[in-house]
Protein backbone atom coordinates (compact mmCIF):
# COMPACT_ATOMS: atom_id res chain seq x y z
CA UNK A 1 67.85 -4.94 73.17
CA UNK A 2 65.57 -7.04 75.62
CA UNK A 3 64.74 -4.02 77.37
CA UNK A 4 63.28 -2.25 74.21
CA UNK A 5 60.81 -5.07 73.67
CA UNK A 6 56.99 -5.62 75.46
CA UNK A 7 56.85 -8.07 78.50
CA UNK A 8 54.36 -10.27 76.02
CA UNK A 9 56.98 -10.74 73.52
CA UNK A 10 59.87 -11.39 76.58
CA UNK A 11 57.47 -13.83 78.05
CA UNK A 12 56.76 -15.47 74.19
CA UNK A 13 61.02 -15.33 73.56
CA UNK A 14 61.12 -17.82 76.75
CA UNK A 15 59.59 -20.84 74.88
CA UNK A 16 60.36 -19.91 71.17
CA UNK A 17 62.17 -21.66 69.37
CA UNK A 18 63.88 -21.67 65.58
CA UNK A 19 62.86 -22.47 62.46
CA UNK A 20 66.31 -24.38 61.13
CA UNK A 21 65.32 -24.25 57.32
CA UNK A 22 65.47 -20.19 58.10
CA UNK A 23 69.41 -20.38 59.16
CA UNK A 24 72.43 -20.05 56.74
CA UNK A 25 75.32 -21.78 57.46
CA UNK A 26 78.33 -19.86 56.70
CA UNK A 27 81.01 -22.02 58.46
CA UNK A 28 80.20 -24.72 61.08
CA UNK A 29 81.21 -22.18 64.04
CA UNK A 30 78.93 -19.07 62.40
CA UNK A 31 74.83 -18.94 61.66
CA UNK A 32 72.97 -16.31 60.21
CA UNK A 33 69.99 -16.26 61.62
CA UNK A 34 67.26 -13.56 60.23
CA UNK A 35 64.29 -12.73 62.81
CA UNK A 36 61.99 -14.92 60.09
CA UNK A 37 63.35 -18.02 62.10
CA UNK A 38 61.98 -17.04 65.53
CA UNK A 39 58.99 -19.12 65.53
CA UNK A 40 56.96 -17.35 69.13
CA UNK A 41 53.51 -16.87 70.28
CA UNK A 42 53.78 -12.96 69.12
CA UNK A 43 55.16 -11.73 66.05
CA UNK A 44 58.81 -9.94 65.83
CA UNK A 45 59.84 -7.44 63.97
CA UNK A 46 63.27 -6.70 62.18
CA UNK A 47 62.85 -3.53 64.30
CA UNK A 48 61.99 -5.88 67.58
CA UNK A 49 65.00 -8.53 67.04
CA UNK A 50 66.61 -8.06 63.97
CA UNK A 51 68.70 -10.39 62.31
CA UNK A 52 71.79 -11.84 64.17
CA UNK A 53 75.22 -13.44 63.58
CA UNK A 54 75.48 -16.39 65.88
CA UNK A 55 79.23 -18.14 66.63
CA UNK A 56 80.03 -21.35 68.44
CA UNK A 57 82.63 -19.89 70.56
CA UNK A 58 84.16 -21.82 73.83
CA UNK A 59 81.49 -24.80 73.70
CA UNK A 60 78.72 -22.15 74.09
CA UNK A 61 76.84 -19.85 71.09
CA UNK A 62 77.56 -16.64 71.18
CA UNK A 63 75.65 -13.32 69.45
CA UNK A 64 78.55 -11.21 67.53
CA UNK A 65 78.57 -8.69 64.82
């Protein structure tokens, strides 16, 4: 996936950050977080990140289907 998007929005993913009110909580271990959360310097697309299933796995968050 990181290789299918521009070098401006790699260089904008290294200081973005997440928009918390955007995330659903399904259990304490698994987010759903929808691209709408990615708050960057350039503007994604569902087609640039999508949406993505995030689970606390091993002390460390993971991206799973």
């Amino acid at each position: 996936m990181f290789q299918m998007i521009s070098p401006e929005q790699k260089k904008a993913l290294q200081t973005a950050t997440v928009d918390p009110q955007r995330i659903a909580v399904r259990t304490p271990e698994t987010i759903e977080m929808p691209v709408e959360a990615v708050r960057a310097s350039v503007t994604f697309s569902e087609s640039d990140l999508g949406s993505s299933t995030l689970e606390y796995l091993e002390n460390d968050w993971y991206i799973t289907d």
